[in-house]
Each structure stands twice: as C-alpha cells, then as structure tokens.
C-alpha atoms as a PDB file:
ATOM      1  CA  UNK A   1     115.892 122.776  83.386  1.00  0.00           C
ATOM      2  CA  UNK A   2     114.123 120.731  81.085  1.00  0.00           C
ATOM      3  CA  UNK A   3     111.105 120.975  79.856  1.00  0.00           C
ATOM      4  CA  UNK A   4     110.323 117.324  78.501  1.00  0.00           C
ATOM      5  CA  UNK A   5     107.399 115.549  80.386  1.00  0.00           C
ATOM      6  CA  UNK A   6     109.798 112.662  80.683  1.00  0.00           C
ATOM      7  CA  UNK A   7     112.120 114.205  82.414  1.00  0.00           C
ATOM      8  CA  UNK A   8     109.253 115.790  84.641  1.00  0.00           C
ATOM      9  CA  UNK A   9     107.865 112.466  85.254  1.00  0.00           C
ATOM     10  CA  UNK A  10     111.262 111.029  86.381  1.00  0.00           C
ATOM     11  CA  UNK A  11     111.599 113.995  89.235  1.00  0.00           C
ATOM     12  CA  UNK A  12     108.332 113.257  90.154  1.00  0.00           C
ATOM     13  CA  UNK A  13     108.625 109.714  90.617  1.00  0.00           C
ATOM     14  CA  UNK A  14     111.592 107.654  90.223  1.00  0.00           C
ATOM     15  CA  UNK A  15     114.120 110.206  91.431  1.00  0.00           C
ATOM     16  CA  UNK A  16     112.059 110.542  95.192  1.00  0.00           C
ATOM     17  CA  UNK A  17     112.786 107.223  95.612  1.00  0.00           C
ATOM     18  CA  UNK A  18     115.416 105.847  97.582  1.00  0.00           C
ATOM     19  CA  UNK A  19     116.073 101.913  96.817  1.00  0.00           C
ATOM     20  CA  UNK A  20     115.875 101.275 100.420  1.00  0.00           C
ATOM     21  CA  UNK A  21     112.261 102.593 100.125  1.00  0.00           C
ATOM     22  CA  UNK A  22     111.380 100.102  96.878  1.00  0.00           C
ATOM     23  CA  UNK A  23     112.841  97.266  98.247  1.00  0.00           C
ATOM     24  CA  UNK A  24     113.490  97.424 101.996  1.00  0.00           C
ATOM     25  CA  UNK A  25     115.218  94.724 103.528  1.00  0.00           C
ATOM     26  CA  UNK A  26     114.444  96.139 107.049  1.00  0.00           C
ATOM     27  CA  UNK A  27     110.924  97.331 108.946  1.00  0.00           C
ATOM     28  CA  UNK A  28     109.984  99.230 111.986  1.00  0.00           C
ATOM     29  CA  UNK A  29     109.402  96.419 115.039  1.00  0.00           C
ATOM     30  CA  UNK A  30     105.662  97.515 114.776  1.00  0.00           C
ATOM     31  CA  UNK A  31     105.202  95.977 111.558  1.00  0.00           C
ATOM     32  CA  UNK A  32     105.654  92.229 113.240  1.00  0.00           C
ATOM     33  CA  UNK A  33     101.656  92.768 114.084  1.00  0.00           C
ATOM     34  CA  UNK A  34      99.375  91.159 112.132  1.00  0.00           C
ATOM     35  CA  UNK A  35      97.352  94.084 111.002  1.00  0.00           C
ATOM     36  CA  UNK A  36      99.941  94.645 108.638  1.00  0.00           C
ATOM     37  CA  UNK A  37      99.901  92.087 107.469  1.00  0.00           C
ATOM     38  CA  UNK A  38      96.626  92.130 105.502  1.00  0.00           C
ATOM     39  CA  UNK A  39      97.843  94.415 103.056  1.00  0.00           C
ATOM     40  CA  UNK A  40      99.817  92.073 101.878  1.00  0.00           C
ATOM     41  CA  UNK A  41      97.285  89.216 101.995  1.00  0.00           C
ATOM     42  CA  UNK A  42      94.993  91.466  99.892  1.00  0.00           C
ATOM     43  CA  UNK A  43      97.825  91.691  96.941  1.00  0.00           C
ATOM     44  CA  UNK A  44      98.206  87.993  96.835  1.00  0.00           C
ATOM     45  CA  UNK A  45      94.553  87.948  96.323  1.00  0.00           C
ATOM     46  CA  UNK A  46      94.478  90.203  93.783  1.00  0.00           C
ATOM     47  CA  UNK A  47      97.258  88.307  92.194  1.00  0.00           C
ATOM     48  CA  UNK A  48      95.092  85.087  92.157  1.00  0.00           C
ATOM     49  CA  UNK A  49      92.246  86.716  90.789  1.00  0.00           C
ATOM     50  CA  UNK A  50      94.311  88.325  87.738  1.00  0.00           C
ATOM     51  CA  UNK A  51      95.502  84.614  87.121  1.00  0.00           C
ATOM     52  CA  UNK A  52      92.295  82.852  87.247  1.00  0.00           C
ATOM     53  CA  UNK A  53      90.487  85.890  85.384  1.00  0.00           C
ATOM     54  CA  UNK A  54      93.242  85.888  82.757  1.00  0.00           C
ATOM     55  CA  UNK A  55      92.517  82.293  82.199  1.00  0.00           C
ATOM     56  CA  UNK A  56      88.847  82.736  82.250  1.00  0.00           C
ATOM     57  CA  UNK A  57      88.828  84.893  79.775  1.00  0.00           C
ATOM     58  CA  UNK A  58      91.196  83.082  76.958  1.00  0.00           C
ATOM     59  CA  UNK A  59      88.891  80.420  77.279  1.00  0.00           C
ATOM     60  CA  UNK A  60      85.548  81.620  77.261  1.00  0.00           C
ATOM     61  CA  UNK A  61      82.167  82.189  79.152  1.00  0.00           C
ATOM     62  CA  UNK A  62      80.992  78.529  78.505  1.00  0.00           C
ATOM     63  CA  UNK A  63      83.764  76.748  79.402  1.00  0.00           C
ATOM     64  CA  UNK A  64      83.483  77.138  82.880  1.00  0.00           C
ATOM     65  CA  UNK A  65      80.144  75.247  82.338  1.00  0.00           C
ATOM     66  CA  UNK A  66      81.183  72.443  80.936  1.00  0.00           C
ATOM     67  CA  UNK A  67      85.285  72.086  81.577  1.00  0.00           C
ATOM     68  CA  UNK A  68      86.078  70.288  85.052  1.00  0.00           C
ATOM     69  CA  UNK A  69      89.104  72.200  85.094  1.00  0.00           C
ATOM     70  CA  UNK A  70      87.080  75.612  84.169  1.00  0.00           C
ATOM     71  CA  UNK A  71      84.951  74.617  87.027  1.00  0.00           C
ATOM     72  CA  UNK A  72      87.770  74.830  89.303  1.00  0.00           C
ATOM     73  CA  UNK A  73      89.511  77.754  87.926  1.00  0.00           C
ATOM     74  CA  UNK A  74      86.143  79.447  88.040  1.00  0.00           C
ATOM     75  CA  UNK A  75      86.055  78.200  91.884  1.00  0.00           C
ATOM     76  CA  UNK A  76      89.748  79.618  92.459  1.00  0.00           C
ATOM     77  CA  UNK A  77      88.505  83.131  91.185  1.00  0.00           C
ATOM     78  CA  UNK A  78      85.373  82.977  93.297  1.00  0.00           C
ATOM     79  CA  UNK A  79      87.495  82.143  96.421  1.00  0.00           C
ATOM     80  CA  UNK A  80      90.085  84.247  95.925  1.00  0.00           C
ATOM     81  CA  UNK A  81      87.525  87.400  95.345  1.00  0.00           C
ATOM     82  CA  UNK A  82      85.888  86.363  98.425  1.00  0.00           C
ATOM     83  CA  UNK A  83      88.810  86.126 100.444  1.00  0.00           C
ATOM     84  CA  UNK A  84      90.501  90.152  98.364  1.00  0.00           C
ATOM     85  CA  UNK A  85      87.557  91.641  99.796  1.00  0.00           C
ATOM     86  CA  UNK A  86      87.793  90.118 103.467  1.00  0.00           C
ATOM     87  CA  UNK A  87      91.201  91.015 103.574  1.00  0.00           C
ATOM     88  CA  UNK A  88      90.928  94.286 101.985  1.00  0.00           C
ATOM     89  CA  UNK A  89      88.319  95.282 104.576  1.00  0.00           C
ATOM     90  CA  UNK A  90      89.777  94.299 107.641  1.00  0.00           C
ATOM     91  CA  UNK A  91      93.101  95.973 105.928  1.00  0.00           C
ATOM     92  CA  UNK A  92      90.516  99.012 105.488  1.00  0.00           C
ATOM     93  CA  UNK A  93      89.202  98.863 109.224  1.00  0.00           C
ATOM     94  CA  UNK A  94      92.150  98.254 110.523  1.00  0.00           C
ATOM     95  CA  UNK A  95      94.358 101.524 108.850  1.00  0.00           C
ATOM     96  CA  UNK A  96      91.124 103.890 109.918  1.00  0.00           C
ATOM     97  CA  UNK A  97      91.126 103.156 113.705  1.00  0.00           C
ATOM     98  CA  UNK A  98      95.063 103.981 113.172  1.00  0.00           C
ATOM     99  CA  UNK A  99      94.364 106.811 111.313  1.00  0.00           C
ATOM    100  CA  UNK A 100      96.327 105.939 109.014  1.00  0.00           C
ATOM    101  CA  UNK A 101      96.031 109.243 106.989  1.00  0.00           C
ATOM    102  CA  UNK A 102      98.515 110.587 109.749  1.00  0.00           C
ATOM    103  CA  UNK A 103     102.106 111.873 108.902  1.00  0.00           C
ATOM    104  CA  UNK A 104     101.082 112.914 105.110  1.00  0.00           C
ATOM    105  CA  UNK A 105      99.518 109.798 103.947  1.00  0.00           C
ATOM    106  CA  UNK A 106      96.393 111.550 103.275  1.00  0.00           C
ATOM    107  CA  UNK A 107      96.837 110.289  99.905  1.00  0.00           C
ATOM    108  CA  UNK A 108      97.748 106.812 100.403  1.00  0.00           C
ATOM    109  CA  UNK A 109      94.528 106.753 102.889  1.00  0.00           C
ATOM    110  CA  UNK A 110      92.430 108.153 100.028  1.00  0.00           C
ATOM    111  CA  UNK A 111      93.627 105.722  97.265  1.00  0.00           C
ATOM    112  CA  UNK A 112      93.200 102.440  99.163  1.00  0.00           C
ATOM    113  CA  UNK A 113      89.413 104.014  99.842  1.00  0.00           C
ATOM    114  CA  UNK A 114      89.110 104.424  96.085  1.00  0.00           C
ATOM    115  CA  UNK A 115      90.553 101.202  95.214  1.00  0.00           C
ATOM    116  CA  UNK A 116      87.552  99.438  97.563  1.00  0.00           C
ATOM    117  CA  UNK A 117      85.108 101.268  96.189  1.00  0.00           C
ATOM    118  CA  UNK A 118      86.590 100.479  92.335  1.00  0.00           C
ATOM    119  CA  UNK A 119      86.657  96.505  93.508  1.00  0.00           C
ATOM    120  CA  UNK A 120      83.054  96.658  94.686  1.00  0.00           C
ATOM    121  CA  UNK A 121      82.675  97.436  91.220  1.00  0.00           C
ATOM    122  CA  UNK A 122      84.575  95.088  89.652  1.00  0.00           C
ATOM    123  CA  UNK A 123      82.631  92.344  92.213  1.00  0.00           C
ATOM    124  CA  UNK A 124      79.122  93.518  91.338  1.00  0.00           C
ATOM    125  CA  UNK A 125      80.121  92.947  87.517  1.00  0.00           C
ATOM    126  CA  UNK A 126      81.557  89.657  87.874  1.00  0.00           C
ATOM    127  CA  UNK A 127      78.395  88.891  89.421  1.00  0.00           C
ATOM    128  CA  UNK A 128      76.637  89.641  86.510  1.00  0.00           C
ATOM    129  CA  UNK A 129      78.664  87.528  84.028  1.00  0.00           C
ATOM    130  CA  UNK A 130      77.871  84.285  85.760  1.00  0.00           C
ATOM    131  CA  UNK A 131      75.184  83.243  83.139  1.00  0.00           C
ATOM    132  CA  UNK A 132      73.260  81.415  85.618  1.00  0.00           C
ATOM    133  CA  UNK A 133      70.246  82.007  87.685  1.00  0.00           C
ATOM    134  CA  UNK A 134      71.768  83.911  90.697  1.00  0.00           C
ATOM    135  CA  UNK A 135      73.503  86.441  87.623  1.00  0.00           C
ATOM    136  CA  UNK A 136      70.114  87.437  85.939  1.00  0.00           C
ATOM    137  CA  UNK A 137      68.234  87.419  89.604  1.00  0.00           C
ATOM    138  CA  UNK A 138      71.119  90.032  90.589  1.00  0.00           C
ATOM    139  CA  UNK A 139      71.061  92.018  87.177  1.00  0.00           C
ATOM    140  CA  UNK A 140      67.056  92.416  87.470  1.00  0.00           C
ATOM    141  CA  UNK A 141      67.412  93.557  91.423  1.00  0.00           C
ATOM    142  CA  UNK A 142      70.124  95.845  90.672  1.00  0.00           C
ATOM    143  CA  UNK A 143      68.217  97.273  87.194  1.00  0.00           C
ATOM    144  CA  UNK A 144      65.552  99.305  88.953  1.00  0.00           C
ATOM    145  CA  UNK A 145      68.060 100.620  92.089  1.00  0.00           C
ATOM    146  CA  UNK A 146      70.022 102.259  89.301  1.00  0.00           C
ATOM    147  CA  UNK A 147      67.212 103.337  87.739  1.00  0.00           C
ATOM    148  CA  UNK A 148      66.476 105.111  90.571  1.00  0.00           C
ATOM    149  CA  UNK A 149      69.852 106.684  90.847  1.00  0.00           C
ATOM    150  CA  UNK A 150      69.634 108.398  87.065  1.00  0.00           C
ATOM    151  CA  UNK A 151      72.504 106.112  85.910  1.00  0.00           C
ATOM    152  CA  UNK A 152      70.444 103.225  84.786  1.00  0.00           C
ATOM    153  CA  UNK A 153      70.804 104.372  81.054  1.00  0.00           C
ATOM    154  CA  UNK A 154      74.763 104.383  81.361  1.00  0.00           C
ATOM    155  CA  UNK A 155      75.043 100.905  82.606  1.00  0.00           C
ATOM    156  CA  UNK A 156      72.004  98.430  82.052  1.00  0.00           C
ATOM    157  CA  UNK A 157      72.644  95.478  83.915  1.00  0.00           C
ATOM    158  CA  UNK A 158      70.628  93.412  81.866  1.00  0.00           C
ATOM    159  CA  UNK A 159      73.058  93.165  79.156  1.00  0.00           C
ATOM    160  CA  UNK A 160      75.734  91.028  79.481  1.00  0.00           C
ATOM    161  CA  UNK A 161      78.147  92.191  77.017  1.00  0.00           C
ATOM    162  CA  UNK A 162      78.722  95.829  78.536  1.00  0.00           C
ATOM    163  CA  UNK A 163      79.355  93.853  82.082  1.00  0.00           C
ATOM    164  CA  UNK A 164      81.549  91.579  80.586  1.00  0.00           C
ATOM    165  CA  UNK A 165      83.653  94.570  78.890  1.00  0.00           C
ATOM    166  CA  UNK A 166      83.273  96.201  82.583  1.00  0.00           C
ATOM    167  CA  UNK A 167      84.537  93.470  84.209  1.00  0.00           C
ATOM    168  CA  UNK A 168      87.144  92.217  81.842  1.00  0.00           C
ATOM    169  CA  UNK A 169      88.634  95.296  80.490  1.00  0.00           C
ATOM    170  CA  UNK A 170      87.741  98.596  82.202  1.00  0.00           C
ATOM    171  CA  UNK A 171      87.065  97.933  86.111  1.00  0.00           C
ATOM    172  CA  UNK A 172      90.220  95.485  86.582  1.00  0.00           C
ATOM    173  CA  UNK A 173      92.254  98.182  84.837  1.00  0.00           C
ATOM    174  CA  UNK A 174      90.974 101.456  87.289  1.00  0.00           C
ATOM    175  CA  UNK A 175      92.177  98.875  90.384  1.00  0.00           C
ATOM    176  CA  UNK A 176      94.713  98.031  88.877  1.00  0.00           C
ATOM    177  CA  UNK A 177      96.068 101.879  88.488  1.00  0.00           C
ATOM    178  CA  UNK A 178      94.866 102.658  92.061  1.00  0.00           C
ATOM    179  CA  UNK A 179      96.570  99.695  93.203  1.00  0.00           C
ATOM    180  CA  UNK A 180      99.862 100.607  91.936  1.00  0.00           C
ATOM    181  CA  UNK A 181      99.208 103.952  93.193  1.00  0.00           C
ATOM    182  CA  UNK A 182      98.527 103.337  96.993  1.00  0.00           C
ATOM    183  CA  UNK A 183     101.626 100.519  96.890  1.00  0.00           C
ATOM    184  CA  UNK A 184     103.749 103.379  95.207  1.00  0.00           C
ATOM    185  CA  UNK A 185     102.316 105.876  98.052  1.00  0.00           C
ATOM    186  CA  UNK A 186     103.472 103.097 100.898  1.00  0.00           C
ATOM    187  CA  UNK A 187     106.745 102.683  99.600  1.00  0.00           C
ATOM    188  CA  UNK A 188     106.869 106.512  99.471  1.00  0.00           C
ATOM    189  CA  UNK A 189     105.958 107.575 102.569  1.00  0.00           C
ATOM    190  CA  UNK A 190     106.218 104.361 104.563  1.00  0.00           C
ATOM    191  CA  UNK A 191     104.094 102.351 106.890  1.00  0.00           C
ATOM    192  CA  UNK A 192     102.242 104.874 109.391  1.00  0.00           C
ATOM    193  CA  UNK A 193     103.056 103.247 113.179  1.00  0.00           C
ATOM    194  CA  UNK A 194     100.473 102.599 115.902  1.00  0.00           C
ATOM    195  CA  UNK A 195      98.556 105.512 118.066  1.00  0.00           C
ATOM    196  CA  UNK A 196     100.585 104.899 120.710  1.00  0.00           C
ATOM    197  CA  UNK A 197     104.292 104.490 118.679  1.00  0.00           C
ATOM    198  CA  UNK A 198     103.804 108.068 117.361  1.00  0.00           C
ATOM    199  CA  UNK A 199     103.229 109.291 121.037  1.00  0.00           C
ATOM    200  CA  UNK A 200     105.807 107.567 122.237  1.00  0.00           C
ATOM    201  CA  UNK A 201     108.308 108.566 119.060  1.00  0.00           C
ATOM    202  CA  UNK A 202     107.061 112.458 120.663  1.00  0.00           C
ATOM    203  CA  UNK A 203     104.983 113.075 117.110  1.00  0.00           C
ATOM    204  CA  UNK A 204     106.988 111.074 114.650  1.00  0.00           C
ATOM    205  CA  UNK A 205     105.344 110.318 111.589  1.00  0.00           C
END
C-alpha cells in the first residue's frame, strides 16, 4: 500500500465518492420542502458576496464613495450579506429542530455551526471597513467588549488595516474552507430526512 499522502488523500476523499453522490440527478420526495431549500439560498448568497467583494476590493475603499456604480456594488454586497445570514439562520434553525446531526452527520452538523460562527466574523469586520460614521461608532463599542474578553490586544478594532486584511483575506478564506467542507459532508452522507421519515423508514438514516 502506498505510503504517499496523495494517494492517502485520494482514499480519503475522492475514492468515497460515488458520482451519483457529487452530482445527483435524483432526491428523496422529502427534499421538495422548502426547508431545504435554504441551504441552497445561502450558497447563492455567498456567491454574490464573493462577486461584489472581489470587485470591491480591485477597486478600492474610496471608490465606493464616490463611483455610482461602486455605490451599487457596495449595495449588492450589503444585501446579499444581509440576506447569507437570514438564510443561513433559518437553514441553521431549521436542521437543529431536525436534528440534523442524526445518521452520522455529526460532522456536517458541526461544520455548518462553525461556518456561522466564522461569517459572524467575517460580518463584524466588514462592518468595520465602512469608513463612515456607523464603522468607527461600531469599532469604538466593540474596542472595550474585547478588551474585556483578554483579546483586545490581538485584534484592535480601531485600526482599519488589520480589519481590512481580516475581512479581505483571512475570514472569507476560513468560510470558505468550512464551506466546502459541510457541502463535501452533504454530498457524503446525504440530506438527513424529517423526524417523522426516519420513523417511518423504521430508523433509516
């Protein structure tokens, strides 16, 4: 058996696929509900924010200022966060009165937890980099509550430059990861069904 940690990464990923799992062009009838549906809804929001942030960031803090087009694309990012993190939450709320952790998913339960708490992150940052009024009324608020939590000499929200690296570079890429991860996790070990399709099923996952 090899040894390589290529070849180990290919049993431990790609191989425990099947491609009916990657791309499936057939679900369980349960799926037709629309709480599954915001799982979905939260990717294309993600998707719209990587877009609009992309572009954001090419052109430059003040051009959002002064650009009627940056205005909008700044608007598109702001309305497309707003509507990632309704989604995400009602996805959230939604998978723990299912319990969705059922049937081995512990994992995929745990990652789409750590992916909300990585995009609060990512929020709170972009909140900081408005370079407005609401952005240094935030950064002040916030300053003294981590303070208080012994972290305020890691990450001083008064300066802009380490929130716009945060925000920009470091935070998108953790949810990023821990997206691909919990989608990875679905495809893996599939959608988990409804209470009362597992009783039903006699225990099926």
């Amino acid at each position: 058996m090899s040894t390589m940690w290529t070849t180990k990464l290919r049993r431990a990923t790609v191989e425990k696929f099947e491609p009916q799992d990657i791309l499936p062009d057939d679900q369980p009838s349960y799926v037709a509900s629309w709480i599954y549906v915001f799982g979905v809804m939260t990717l294309a929001g993600l998707f719209v924010i990587i877009v609009t942030g992309f572009i954001l960031t090419t052109k430059g803090i003040a051009w959002w200022h002064t650009s009627s087009v940056g205005h909008f694309v700044n608007s598109a990012h702001l309305w497309a966060v707003e509507l990632f993190f309704v989604f995400m939450v009602v996805h959230l709320w939604g998978k723990f009165w299912m319990a969705a952790w059922r049937g081995r998913r512990f994992a995929t339960w745990v990652t789409g937890a750590i992916a909300f708490l990585a995009s609060v992150g990512t929020g709170f940052t972009g909140y900081l980099i408005q370079t407005n009024f609401d952005s240094q009324w935030i950064a002040t608020q916030a300053k003294d509550g981590l303070n208080s939590a012994g972290i305020g000499s890691f990450f001083n929200t008064l300066n802009t430059g380490q929130a716009i690296l945060l925000h920009v570079a470091l935070l998108p890429l953790v949810v990023g990861v821990i997206t691909i991860w919990h989608v990875i996790l679905v495809r893996r070990n599939g959608v988990v069904p409804p209470l009362d399709a597992q009783e039903i099923a006699g225990g099926a996952k």
